[in-house]
C-alpha atoms as a PDB file:
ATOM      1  CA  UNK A   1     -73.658  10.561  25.892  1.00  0.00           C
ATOM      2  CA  UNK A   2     -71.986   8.529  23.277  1.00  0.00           C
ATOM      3  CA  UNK A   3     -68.878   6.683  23.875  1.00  0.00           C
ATOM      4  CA  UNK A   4     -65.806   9.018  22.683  1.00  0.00           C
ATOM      5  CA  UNK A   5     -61.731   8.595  23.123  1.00  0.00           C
ATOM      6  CA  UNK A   6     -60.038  10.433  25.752  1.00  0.00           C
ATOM      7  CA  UNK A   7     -56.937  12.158  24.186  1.00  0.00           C
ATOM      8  CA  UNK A   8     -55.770  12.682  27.706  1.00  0.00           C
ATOM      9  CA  UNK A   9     -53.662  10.614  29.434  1.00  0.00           C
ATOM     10  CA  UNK A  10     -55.038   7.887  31.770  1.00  0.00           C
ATOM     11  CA  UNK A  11     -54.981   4.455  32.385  1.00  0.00           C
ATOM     12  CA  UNK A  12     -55.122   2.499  29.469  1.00  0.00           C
ATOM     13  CA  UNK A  13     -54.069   4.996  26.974  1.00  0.00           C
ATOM     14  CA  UNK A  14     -50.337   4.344  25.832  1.00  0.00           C
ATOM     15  CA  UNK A  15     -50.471   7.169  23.260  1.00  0.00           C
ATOM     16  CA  UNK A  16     -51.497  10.605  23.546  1.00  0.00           C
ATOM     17  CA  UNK A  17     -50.459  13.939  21.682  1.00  0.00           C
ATOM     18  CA  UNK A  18     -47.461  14.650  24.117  1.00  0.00           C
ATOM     19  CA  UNK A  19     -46.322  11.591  22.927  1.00  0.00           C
ATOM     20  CA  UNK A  20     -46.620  13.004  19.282  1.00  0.00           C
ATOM     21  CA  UNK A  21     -45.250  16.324  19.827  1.00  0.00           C
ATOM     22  CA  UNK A  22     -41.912  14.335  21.870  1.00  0.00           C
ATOM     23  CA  UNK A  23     -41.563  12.138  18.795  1.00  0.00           C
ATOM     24  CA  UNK A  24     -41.997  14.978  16.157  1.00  0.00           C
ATOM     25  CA  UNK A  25     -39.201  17.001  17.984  1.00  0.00           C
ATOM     26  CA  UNK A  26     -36.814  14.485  18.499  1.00  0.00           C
ATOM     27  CA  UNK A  27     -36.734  13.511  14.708  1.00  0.00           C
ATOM     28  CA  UNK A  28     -36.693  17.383  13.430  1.00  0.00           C
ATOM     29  CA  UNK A  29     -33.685  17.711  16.254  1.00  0.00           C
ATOM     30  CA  UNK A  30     -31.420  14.816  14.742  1.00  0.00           C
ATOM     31  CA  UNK A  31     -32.197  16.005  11.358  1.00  0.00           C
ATOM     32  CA  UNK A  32     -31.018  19.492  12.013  1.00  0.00           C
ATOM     33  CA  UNK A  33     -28.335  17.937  13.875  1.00  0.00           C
ATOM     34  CA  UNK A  34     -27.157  15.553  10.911  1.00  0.00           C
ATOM     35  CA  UNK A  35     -27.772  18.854   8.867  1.00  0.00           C
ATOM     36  CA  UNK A  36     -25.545  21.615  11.044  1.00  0.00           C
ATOM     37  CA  UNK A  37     -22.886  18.923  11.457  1.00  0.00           C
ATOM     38  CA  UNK A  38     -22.501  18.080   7.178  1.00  0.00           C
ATOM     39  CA  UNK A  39     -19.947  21.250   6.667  1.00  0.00           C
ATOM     40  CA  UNK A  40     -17.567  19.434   9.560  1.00  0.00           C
ATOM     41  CA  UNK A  41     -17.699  15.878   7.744  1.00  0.00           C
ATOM     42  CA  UNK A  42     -17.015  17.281   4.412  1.00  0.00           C
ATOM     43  CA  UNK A  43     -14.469  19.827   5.398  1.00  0.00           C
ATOM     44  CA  UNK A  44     -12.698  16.346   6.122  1.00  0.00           C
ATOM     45  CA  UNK A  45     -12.535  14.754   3.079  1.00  0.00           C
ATOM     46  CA  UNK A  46      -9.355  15.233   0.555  1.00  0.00           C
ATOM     47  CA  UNK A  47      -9.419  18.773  -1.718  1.00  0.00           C
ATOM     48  CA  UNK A  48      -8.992  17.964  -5.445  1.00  0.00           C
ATOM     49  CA  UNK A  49      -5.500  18.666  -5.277  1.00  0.00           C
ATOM     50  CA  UNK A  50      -4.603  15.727  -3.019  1.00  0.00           C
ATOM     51  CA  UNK A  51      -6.916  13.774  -5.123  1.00  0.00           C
ATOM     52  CA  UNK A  52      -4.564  14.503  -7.879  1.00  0.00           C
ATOM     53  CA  UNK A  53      -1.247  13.116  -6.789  1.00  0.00           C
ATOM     54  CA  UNK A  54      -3.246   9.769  -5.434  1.00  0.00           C
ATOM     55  CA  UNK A  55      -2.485   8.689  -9.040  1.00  0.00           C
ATOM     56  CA  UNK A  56      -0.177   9.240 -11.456  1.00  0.00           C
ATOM     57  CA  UNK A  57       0.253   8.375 -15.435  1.00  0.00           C
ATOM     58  CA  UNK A  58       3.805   7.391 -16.818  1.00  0.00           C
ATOM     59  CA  UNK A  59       4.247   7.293 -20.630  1.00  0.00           C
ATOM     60  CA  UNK A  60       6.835   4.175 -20.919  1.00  0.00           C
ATOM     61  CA  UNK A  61       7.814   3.894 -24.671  1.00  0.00           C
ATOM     62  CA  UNK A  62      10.713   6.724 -24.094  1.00  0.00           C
ATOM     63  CA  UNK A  63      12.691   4.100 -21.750  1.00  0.00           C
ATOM     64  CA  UNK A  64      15.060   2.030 -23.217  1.00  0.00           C
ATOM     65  CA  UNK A  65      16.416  -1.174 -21.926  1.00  0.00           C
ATOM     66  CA  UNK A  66      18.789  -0.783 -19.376  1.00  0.00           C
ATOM     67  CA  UNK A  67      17.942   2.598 -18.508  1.00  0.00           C
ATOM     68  CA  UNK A  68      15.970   4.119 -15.498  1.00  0.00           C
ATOM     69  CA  UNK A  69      13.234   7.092 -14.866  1.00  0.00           C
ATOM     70  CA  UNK A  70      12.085   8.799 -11.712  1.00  0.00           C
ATOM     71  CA  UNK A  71       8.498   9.741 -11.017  1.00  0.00           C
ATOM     72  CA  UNK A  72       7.309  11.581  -8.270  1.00  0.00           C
ATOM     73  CA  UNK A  73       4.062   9.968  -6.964  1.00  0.00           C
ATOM     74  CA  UNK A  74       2.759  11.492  -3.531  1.00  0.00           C
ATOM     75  CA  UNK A  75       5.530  13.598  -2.855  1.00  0.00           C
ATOM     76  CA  UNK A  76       7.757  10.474  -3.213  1.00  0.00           C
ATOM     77  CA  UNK A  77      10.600   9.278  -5.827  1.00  0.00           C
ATOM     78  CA  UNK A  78       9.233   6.550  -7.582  1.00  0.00           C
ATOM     79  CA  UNK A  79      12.045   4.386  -9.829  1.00  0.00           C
ATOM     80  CA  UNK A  80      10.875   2.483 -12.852  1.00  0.00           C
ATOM     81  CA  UNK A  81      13.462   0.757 -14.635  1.00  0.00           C
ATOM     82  CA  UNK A  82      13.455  -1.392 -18.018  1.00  0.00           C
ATOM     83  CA  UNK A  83      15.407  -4.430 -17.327  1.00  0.00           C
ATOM     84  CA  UNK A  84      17.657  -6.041 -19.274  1.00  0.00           C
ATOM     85  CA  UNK A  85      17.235  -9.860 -20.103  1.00  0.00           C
ATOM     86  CA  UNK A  86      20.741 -10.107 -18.271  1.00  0.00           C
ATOM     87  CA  UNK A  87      18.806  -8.296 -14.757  1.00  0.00           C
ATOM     88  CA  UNK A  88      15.774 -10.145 -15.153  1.00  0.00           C
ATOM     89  CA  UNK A  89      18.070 -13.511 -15.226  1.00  0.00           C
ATOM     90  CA  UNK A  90      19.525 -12.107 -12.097  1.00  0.00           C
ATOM     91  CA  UNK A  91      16.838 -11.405  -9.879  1.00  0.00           C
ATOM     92  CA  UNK A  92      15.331 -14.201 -11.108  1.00  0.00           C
ATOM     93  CA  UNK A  93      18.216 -16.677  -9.679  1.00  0.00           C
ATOM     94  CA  UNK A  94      18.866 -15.160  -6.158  1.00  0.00           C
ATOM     95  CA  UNK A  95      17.809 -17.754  -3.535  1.00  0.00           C
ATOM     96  CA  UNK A  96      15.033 -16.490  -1.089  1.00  0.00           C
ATOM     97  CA  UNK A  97      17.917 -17.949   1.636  1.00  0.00           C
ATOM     98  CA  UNK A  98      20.124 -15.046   0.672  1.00  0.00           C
ATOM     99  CA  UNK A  99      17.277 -12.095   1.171  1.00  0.00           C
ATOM    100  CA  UNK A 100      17.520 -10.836   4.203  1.00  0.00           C
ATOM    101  CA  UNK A 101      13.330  -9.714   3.284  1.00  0.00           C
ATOM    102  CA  UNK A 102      12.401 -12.623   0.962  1.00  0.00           C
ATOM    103  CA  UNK A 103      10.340 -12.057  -2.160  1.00  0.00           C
ATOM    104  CA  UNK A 104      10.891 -13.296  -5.246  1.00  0.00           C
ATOM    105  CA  UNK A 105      11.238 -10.977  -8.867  1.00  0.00           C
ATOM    106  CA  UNK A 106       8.219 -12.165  -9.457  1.00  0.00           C
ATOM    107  CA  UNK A 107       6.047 -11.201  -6.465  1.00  0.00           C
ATOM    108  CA  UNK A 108       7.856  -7.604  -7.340  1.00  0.00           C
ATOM    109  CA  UNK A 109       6.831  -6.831 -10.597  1.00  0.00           C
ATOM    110  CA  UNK A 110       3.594  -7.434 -12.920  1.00  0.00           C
ATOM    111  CA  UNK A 111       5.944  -7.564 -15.824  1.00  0.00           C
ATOM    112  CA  UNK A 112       9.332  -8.889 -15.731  1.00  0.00           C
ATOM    113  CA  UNK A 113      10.980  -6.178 -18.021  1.00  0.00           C
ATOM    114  CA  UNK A 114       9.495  -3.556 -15.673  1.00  0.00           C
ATOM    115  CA  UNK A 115      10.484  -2.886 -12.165  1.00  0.00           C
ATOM    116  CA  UNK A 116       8.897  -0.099 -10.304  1.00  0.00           C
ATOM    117  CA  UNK A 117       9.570   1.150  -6.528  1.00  0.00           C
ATOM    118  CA  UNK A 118       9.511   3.650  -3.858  1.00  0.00           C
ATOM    119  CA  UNK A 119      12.618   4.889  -4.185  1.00  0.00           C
ATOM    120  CA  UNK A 120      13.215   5.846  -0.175  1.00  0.00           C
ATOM    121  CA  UNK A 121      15.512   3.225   1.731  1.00  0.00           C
ATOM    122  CA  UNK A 122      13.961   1.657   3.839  1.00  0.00           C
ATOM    123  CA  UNK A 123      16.492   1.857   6.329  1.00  0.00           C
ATOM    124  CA  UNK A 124      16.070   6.198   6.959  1.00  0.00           C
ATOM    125  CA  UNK A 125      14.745   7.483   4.403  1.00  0.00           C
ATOM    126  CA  UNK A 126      17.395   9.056   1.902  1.00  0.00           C
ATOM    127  CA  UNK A 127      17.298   8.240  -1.520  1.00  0.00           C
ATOM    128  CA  UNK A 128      19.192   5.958  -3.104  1.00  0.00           C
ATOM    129  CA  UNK A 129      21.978   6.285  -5.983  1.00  0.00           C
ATOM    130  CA  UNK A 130      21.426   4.146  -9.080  1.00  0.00           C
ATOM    131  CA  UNK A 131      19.173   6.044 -11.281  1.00  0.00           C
ATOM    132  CA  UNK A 132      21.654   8.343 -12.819  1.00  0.00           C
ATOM    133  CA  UNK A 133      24.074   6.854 -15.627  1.00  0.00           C
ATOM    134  CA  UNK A 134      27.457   6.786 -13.311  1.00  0.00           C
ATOM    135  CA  UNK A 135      25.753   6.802  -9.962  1.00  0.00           C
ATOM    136  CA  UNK A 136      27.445   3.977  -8.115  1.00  0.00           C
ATOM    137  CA  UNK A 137      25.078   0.835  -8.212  1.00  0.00           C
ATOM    138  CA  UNK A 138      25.784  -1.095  -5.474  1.00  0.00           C
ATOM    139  CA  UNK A 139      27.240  -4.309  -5.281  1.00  0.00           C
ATOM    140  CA  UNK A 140      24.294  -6.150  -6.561  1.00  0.00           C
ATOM    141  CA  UNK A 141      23.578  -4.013  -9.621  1.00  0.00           C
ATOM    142  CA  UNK A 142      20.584  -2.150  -8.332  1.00  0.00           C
ATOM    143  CA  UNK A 143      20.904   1.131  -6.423  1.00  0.00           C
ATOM    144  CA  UNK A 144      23.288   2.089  -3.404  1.00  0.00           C
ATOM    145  CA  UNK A 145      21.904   4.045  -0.076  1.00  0.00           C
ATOM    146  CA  UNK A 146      25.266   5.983   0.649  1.00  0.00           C
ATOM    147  CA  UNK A 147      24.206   7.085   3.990  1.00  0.00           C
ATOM    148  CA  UNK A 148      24.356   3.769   5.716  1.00  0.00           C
ATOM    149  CA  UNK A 149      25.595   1.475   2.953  1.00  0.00           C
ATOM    150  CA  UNK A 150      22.506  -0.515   2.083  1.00  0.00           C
ATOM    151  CA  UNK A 151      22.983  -2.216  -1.122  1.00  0.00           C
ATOM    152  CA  UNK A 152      19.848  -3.273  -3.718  1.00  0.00           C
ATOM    153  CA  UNK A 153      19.810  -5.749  -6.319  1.00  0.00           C
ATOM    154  CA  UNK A 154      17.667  -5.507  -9.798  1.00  0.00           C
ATOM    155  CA  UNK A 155      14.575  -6.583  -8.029  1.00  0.00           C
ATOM    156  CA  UNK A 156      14.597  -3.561  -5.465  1.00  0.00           C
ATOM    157  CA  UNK A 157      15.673  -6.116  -2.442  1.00  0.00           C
ATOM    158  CA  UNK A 158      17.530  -5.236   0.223  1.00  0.00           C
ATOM    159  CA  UNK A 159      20.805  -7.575   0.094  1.00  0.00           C
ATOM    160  CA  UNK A 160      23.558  -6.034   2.396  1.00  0.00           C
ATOM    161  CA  UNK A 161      23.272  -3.118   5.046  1.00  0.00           C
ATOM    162  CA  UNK A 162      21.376  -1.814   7.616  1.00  0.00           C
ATOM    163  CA  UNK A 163      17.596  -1.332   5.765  1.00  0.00           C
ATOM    164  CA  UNK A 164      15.400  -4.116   7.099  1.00  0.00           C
ATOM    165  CA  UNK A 165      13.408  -4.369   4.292  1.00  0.00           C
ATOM    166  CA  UNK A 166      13.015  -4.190   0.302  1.00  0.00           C
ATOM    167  CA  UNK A 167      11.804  -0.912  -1.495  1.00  0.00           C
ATOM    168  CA  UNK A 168       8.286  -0.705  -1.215  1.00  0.00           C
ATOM    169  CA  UNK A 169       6.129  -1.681  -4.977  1.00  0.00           C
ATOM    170  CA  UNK A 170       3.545   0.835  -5.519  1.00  0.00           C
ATOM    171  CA  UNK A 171      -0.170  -0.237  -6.213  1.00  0.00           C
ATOM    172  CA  UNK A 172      -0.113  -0.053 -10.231  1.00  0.00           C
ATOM    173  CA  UNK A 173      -1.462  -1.108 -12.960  1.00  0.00           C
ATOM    174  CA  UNK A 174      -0.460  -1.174 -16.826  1.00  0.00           C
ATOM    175  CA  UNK A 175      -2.901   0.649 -19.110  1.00  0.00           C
ATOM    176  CA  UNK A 176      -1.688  -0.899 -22.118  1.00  0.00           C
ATOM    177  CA  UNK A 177       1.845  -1.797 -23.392  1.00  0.00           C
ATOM    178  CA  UNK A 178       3.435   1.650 -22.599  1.00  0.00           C
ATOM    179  CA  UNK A 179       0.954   3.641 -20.310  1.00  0.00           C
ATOM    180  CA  UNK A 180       1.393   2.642 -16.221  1.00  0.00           C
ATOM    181  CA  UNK A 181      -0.863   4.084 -13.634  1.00  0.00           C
ATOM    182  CA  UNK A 182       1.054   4.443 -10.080  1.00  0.00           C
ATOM    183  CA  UNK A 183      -1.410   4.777  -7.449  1.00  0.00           C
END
């Protein structure tokens, strides 16, 4: 009889068709597996209308200097203001010492004529006054939390009240000259 292979298992043979068939049914088991549990992942990621209002466009050659706009941007007020020379000169002197949350004008905005913030104080939440023309600005020039009495300046710091820290920048970027994108 001629020397042939035992398929069977026995000593010396590490692989046999067991082995195979083990192999084989373990890898068509964590492929259905990855397949039955795809819907679940997915049905986790954001719908198209979250997606949305993750960004936001703002047109800005309507705004004049001096005057003020509000956005919404995620369900939240955002505040973009065109600065005057006289409120960039401002924000631009205060000395970090005074800031109760140090930053300077410049770590706050991309351009200096344009200032844009969350417009929540940071202290609870409300929204401040200063966007309308004869809301009450504050004794800095910037916007006024009634609630508590937190006071802005023209940069968005906090400078007198309870909120322990500035209004929040936005991630955003400037398209061109008078197109933002918040978000």
């Amino acid at each position: 009889m001629a020397d042939t292979e035992d398929t069977r298992a026995g000593p010396g043979h590490s692989e046999t068709r067991r082995d195979f068939l083990y192999l084989a049914t373990g890898a068509f088991g964590a492929a259905g597996s990855a397949v039955a549990l795809w819907p679940l992942i997915h049905q986790m990621s954001p719908a198209a209308d979250t997606l949305a209002l993750a960004t936001t466009e703002v047109d800005l050659s309507p705004i004049e200097q001096g005057q003020s706009i509000t956005v919404v941007w995620r369900g939240k007020p955002v505040f973009i203001r065109r600065r005057t020379q006289e409120e960039i000169d401002e924000a631009q002197a205060v000395a970090l010492d005074d800031l109760p949350d140090p930053q300077t004008d410049a770590q706050r905005t991309k351009k200096p004529e344009w200032l844009i913030v969350v417009g929540v104080c940071t202290h609870l939440g409300c929204i401040p006054k200063g966007q309308a023309t004869g809301d009450r600005k504050g004794d800095y020039g910037g916007w006024f939390c009634p609630c508590h009495g937190s006071h802005y300046d023209t940069s968005g710091r906090i400078r007198k009240g309870p909120a322990p820290e500035n209004l929040p920048v936005p991630t955003y970027e400037f398209l061109s000259d008078d197109l933002v994108r918040i978000g």
